[in-house]
N, C-alpha and C. Protein backbone atom coordinates (compact mmCIF):
# COMPACT_ATOMS: atom_id res chain seq x y z
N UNK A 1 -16.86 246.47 -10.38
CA UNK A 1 -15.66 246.85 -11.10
C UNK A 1 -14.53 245.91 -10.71
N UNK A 2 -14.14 245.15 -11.86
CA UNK A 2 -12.97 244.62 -11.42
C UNK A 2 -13.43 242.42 -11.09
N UNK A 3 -14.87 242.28 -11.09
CA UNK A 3 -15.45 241.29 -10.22
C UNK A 3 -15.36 240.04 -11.33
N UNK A 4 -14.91 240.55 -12.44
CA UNK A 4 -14.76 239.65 -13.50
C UNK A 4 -16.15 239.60 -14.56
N UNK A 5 -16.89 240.54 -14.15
CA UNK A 5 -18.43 240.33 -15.42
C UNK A 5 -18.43 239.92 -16.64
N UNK A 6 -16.95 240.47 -17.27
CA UNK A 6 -16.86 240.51 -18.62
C UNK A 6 -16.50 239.44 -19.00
N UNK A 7 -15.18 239.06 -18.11
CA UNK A 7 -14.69 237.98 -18.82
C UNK A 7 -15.43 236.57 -17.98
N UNK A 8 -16.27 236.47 -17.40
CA UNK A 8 -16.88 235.24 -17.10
C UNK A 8 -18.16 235.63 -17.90
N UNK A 9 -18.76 236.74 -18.20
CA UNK A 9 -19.81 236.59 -18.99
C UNK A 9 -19.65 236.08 -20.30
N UNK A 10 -18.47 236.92 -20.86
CA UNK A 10 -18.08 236.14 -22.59
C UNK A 10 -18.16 234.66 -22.44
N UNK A 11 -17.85 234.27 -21.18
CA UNK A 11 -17.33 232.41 -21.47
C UNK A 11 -18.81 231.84 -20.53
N UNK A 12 -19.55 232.44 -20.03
CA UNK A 12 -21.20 232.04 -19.84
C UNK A 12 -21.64 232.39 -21.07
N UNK A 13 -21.38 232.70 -21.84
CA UNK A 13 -22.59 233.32 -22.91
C UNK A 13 -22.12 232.19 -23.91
N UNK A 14 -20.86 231.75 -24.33
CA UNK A 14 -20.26 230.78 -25.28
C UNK A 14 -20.67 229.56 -24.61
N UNK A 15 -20.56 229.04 -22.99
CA UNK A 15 -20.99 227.47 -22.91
C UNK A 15 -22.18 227.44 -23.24
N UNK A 16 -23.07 228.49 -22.94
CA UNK A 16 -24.76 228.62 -23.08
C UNK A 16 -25.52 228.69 -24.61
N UNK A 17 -24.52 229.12 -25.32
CA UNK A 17 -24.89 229.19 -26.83
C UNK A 17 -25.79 230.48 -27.00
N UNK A 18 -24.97 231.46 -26.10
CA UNK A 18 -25.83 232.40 -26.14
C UNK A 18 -24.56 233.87 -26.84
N UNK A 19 -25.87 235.28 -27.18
CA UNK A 19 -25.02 236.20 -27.53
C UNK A 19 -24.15 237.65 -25.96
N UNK A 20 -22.75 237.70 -26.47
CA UNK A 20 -22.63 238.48 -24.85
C UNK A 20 -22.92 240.10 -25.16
N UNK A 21 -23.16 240.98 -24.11
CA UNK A 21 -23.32 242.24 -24.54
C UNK A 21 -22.78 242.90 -23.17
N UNK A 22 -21.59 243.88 -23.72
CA UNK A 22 -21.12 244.50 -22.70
C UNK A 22 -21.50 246.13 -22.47
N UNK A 23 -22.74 246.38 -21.64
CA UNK A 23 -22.97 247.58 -21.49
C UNK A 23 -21.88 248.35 -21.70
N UNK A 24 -20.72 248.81 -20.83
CA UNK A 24 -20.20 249.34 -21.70
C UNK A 24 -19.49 249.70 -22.89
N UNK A 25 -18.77 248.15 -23.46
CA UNK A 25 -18.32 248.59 -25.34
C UNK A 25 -19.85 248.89 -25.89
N UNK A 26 -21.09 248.85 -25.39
CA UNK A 26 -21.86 249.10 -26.55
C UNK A 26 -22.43 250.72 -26.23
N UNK A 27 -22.27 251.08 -25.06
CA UNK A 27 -21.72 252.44 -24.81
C UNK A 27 -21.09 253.44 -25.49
N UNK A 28 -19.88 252.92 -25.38
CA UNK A 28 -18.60 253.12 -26.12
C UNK A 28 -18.60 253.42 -27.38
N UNK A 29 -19.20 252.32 -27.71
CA UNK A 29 -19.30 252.18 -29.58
C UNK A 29 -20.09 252.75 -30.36
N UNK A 30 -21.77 253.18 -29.42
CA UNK A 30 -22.33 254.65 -30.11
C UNK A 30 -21.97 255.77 -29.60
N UNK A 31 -21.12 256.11 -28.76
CA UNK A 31 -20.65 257.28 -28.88
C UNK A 31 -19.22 257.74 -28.79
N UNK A 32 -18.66 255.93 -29.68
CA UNK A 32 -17.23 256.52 -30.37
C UNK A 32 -16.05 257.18 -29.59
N UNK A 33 -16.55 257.08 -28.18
CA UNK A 33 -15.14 256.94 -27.19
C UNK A 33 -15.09 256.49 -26.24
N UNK A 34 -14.26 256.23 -25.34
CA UNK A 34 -13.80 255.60 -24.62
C UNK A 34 -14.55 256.02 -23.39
N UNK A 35 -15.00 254.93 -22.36
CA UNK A 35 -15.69 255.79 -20.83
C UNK A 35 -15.04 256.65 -20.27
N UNK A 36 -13.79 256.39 -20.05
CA UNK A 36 -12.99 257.20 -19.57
C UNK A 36 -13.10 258.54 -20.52
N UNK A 37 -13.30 258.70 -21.34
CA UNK A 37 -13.37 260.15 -22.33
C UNK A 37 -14.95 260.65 -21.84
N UNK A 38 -15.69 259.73 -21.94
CA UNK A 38 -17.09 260.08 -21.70
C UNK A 38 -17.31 261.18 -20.52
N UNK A 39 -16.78 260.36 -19.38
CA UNK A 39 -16.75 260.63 -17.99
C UNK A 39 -15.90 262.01 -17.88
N UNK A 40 -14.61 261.94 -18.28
CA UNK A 40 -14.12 263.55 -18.62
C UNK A 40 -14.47 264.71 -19.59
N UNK A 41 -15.01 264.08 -20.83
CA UNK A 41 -15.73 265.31 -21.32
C UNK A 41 -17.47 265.60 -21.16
N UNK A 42 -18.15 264.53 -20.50
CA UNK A 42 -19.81 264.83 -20.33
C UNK A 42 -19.78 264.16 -19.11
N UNK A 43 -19.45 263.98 -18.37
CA UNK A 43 -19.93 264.07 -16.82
C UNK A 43 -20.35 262.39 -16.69
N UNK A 44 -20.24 262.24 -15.11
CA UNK A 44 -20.85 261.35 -14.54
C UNK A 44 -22.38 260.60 -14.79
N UNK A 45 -23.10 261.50 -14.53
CA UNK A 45 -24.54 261.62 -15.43
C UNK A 45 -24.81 261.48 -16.64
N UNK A 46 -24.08 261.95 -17.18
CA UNK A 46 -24.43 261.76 -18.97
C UNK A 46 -24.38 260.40 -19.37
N UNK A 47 -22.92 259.79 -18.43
CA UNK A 47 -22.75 258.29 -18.97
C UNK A 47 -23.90 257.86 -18.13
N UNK A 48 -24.45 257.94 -16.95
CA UNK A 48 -25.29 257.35 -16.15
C UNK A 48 -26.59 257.12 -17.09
N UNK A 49 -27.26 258.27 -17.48
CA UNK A 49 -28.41 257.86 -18.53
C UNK A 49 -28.01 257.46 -19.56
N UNK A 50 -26.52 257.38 -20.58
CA UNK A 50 -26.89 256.45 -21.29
C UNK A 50 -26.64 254.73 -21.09
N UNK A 51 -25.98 254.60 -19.88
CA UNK A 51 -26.05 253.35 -19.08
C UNK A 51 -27.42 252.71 -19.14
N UNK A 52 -28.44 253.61 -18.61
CA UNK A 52 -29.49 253.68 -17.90
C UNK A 52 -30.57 252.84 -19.48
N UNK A 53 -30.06 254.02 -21.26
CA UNK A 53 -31.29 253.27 -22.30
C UNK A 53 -30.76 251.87 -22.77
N UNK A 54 -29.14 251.83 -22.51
CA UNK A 54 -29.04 250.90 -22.92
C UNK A 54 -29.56 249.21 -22.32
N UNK A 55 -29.24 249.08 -21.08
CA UNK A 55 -29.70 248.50 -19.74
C UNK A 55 -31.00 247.90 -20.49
N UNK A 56 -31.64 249.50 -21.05
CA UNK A 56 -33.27 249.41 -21.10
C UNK A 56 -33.61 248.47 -22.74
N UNK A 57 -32.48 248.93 -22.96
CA UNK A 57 -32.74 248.11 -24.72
C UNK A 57 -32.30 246.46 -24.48
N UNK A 58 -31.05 246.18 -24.06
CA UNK A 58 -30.16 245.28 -24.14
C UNK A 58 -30.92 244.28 -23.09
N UNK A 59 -31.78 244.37 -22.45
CA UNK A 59 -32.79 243.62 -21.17
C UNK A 59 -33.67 243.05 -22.11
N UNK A 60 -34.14 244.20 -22.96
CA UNK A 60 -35.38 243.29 -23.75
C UNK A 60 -35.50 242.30 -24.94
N UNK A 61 -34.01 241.68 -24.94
CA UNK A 61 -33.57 240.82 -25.57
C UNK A 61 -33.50 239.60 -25.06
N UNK A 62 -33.64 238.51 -26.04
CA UNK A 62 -33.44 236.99 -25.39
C UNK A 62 -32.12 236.35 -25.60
N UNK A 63 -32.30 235.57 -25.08
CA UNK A 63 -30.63 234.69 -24.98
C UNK A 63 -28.92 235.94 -25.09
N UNK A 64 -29.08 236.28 -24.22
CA UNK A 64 -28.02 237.33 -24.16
C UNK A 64 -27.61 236.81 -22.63
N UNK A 65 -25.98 237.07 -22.27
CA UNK A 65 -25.74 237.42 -21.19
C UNK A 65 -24.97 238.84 -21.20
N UNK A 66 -25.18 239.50 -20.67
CA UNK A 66 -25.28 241.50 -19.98
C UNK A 66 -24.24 240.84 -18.90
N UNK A 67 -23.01 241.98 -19.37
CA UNK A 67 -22.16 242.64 -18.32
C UNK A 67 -22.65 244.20 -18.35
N UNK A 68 -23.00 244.14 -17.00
CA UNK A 68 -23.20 245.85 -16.70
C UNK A 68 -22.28 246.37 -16.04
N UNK A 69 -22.31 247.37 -16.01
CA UNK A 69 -20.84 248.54 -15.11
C UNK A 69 -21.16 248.28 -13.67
N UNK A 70 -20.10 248.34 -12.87
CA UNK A 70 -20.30 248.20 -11.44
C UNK A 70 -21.45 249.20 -11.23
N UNK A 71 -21.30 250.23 -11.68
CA UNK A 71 -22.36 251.06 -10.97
C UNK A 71 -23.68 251.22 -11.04
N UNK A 72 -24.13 250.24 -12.16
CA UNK A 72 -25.23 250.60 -12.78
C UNK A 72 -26.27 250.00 -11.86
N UNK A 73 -26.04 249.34 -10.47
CA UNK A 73 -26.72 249.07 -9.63
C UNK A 73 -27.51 250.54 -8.80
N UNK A 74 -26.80 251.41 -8.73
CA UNK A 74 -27.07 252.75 -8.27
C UNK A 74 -28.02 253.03 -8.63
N UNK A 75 -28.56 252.82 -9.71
CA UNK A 75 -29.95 253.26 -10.36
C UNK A 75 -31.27 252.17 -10.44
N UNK A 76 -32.05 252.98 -9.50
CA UNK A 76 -33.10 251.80 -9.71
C UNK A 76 -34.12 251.51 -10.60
N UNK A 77 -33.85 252.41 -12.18
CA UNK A 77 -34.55 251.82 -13.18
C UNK A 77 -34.02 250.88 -13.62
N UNK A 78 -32.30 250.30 -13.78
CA UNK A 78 -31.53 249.61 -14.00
C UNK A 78 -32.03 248.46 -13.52
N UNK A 79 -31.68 248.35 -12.03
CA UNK A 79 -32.23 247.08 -11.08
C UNK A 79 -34.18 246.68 -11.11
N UNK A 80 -34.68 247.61 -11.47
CA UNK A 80 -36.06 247.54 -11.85
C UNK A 80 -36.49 246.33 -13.04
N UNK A 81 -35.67 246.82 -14.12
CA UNK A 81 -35.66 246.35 -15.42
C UNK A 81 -35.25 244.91 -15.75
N UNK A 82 -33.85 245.04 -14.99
CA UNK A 82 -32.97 243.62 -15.05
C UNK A 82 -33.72 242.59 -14.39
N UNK A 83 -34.67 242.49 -13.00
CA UNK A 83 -35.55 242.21 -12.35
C UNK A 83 -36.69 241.32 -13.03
N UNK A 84 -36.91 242.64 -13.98
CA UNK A 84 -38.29 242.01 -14.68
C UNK A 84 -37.56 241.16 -15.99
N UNK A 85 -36.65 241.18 -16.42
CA UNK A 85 -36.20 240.09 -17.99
C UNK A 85 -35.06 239.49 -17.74
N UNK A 86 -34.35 239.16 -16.46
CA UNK A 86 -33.44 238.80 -16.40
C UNK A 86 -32.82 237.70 -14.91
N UNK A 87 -31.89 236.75 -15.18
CA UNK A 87 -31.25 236.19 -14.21
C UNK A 87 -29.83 237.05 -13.84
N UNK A 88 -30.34 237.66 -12.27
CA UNK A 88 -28.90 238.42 -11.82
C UNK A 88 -27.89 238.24 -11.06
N UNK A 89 -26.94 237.65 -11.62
CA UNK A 89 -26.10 237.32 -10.63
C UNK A 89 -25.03 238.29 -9.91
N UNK A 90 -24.23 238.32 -9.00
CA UNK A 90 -23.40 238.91 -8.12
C UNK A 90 -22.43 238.27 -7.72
N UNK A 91 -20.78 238.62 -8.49
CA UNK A 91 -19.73 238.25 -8.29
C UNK A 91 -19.08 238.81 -7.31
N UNK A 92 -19.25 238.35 -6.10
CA UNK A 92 -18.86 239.09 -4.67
C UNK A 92 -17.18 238.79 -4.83
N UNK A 93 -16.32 239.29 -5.46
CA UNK A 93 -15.43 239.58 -5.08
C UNK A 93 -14.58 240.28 -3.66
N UNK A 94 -13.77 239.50 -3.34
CA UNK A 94 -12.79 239.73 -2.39
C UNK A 94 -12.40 241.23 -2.17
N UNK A 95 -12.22 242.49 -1.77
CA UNK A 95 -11.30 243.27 -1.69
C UNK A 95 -10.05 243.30 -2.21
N UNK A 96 -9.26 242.26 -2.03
CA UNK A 96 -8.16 241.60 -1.92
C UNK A 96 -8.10 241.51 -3.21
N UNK A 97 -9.36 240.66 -4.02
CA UNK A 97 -9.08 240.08 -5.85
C UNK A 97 -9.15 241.39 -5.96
N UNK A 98 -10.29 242.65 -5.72
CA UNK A 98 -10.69 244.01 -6.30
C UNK A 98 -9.34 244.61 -6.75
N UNK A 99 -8.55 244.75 -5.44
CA UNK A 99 -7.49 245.55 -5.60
C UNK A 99 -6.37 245.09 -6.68
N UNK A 100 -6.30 243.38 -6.37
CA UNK A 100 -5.00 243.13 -7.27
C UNK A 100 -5.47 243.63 -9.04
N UNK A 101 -6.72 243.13 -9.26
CA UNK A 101 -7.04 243.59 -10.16
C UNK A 101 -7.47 244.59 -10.88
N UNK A 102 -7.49 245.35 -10.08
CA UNK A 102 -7.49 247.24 -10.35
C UNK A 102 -6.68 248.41 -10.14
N UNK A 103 -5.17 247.80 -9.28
CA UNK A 103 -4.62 248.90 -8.52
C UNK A 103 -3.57 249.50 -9.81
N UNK A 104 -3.37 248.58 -10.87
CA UNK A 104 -2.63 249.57 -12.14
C UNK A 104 -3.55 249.83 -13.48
N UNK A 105 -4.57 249.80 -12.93
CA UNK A 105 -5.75 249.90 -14.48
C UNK A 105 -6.12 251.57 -14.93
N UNK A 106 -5.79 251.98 -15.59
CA UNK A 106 -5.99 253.26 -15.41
C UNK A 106 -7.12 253.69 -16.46
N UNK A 107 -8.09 252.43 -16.86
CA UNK A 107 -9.69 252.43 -17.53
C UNK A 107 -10.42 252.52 -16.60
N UNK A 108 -10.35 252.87 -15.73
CA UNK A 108 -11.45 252.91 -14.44
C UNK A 108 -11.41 254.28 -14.11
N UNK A 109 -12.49 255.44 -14.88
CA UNK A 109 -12.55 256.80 -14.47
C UNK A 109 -12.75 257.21 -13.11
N UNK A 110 -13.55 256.08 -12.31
CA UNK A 110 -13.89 256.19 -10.72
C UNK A 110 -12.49 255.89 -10.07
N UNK A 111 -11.68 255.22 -10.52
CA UNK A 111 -10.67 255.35 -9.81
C UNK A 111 -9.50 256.02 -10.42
N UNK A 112 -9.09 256.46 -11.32
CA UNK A 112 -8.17 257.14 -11.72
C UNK A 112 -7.43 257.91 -11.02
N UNK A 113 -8.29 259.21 -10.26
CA UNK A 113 -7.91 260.25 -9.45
C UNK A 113 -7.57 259.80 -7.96
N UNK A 114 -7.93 258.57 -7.90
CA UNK A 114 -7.86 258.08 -6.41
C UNK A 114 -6.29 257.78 -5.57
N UNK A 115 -6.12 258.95 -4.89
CA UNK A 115 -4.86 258.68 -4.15
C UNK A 115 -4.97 256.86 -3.42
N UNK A 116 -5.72 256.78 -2.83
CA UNK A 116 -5.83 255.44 -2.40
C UNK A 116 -6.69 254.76 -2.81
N UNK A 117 -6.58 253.68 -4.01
CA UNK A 117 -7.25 252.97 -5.17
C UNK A 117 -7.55 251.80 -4.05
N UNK A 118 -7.26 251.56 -3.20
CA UNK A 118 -7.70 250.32 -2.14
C UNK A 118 -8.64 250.32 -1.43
N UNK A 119 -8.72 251.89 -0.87
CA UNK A 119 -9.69 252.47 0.14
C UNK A 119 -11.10 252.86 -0.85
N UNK A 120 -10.57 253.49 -1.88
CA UNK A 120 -11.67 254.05 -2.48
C UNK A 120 -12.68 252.14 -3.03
N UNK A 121 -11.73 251.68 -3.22
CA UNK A 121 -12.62 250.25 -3.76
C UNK A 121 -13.46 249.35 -2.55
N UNK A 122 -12.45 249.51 -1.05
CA UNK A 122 -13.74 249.40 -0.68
C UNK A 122 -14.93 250.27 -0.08
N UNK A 123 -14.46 251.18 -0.45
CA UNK A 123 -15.78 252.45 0.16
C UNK A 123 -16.98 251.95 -0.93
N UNK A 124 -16.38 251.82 -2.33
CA UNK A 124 -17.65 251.47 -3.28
C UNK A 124 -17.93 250.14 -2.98
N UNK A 125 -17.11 249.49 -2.59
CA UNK A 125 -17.87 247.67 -1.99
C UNK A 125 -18.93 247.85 -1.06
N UNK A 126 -18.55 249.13 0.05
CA UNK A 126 -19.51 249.05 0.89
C UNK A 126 -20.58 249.90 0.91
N UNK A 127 -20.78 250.80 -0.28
CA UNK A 127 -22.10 251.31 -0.61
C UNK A 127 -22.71 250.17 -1.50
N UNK A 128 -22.23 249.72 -2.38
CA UNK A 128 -22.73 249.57 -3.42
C UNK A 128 -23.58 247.52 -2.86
N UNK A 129 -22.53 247.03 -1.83
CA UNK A 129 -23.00 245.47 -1.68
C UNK A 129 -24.23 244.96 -1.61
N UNK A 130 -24.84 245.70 -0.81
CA UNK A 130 -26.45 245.81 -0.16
C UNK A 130 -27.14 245.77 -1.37
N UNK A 131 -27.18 246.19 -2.27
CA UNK A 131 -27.59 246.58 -3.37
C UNK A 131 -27.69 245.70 -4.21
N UNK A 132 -26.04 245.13 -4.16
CA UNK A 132 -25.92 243.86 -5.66
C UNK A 132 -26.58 242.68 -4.38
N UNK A 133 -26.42 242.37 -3.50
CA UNK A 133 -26.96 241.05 -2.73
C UNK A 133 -28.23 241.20 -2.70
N UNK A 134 -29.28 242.60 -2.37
CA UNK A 134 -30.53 242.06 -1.86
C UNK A 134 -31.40 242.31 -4.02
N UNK A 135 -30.24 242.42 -5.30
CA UNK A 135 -30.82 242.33 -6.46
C UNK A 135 -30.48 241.17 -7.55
N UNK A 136 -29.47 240.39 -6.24
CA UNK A 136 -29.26 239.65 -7.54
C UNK A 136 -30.13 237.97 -6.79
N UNK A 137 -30.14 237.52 -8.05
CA UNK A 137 -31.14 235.68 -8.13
C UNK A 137 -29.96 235.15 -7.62
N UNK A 138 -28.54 234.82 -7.78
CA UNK A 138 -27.72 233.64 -7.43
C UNK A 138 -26.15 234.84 -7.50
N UNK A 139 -26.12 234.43 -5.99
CA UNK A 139 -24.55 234.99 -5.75
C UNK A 139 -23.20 234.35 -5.37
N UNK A 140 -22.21 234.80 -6.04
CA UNK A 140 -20.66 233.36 -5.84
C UNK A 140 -19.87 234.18 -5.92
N UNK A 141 -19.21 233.74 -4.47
CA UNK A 141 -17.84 234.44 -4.16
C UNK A 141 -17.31 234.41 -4.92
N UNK A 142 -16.12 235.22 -5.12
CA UNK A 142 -14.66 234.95 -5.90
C UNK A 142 -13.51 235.81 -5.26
N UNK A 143 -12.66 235.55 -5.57
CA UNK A 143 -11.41 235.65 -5.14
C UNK A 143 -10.05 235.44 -5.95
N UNK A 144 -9.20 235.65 -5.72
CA UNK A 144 -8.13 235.79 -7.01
C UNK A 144 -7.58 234.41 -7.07
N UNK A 145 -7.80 233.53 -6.60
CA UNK A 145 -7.60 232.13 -6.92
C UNK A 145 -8.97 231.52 -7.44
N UNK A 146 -10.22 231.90 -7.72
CA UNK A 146 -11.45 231.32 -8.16
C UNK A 146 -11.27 230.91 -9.56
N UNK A 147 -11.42 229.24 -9.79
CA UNK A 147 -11.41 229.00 -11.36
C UNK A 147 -12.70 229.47 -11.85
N UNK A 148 -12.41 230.23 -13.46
CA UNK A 148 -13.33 230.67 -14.03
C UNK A 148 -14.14 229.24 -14.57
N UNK A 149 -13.91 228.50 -14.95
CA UNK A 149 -14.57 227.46 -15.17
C UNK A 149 -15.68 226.95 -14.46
N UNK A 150 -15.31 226.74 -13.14
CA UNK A 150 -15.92 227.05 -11.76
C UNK A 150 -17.05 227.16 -11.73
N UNK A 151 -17.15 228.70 -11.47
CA UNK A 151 -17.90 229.89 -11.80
C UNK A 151 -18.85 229.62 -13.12
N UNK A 152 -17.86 229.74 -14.23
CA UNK A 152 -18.92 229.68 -14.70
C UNK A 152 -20.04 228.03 -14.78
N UNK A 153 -19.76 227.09 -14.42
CA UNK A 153 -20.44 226.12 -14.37
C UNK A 153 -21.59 226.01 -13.27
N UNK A 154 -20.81 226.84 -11.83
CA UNK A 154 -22.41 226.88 -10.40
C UNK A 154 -22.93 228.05 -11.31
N UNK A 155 -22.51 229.10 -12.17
CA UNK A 155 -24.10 230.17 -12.72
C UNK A 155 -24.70 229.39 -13.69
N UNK A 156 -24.40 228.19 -14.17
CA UNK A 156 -25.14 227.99 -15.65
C UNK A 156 -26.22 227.01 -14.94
N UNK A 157 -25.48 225.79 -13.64
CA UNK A 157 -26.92 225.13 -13.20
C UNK A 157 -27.42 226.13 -12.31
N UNK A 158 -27.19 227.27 -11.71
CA UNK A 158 -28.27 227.86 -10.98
C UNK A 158 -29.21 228.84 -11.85
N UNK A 159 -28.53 228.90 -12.68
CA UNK A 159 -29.67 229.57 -14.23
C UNK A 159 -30.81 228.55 -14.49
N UNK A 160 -30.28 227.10 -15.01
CA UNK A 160 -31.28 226.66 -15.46
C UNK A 160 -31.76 225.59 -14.27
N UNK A 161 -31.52 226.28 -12.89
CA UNK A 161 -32.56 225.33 -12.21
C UNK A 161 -33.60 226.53 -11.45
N UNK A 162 -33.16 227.30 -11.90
CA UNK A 162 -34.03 228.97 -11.41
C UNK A 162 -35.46 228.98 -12.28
């Protein structure tokens, strides 16, 4: 959350000549509201499995680059799937970038309620890291000074030298 998926995936998916797909607008868009609505009127879970078919549809496609939700690492049919049809990378963001870039966002249902939006981001850095490091193929720091250009140029040769 916050690590930049979306917007370095849109601009990996355009140098690559490829199509982008953002788990969640395509979420969103079959069921016509917003995550944040999701998450307050059907629960944590509800969005979790439909995280979980889309993951399962949107994997078995070619030339796509997939932004998935921070969380969708939590689930290991998710990380199962992505595994078997996919190159995964892990935008290890800073704490530091997390926060500047999340502490007035109020699209983030996991953090919304959070008296301390700093603490709570890294409590989920530090469940969730283990997870994105020992699942993803090629991992690159970032930080709130990281050019996206950058970035996206070490994922495109470690894609196609993978």
């Amino acid at each position: 959350m916050g690590s930049g998926k979306t917007t370095v995936g849109k601009f990996l998916a355009k140098t690559m000549d490829m199509k982008f797909v953002d788990i969640d607008k395509v979420i969103e868009a079959h069921e016509k509201k917003s995550i944040n609505d999701i998450f307050h009127e059907k629960g944590q879970n509800y969005f979790r499995d439909l995280e979980r078919e889309v993951i399962l549809q949107e994997s078995l496609k070619n030339d796509c680059v997939i932004a998935t939700g921070g969380g969708s690492i939590l689930d290991n049919e998710n990380i199962k799937r992505l595994k078997e049809t996919s190159f995964i990378v892990f935008l290890n963001a800073t704490i530091e970038c997390l926060y500047l870039r999340l502490k007035d966002n109020t699209t983030r249902p996991i953090l919304n309620d959070a008296e301390d939006k700093r603490k709570l981001i890294e409590e989920l850095l530090e469940k969730r890291k283990f997870l994105y490091q020992i699942s993803a193929d090629y991992i690159i720091d970032i930080n709130e000074y990281t050019n996206i250009y950058e970035t996206v140029d070490k994922i495109k040769e470690a894609y196609i030298i993978s």
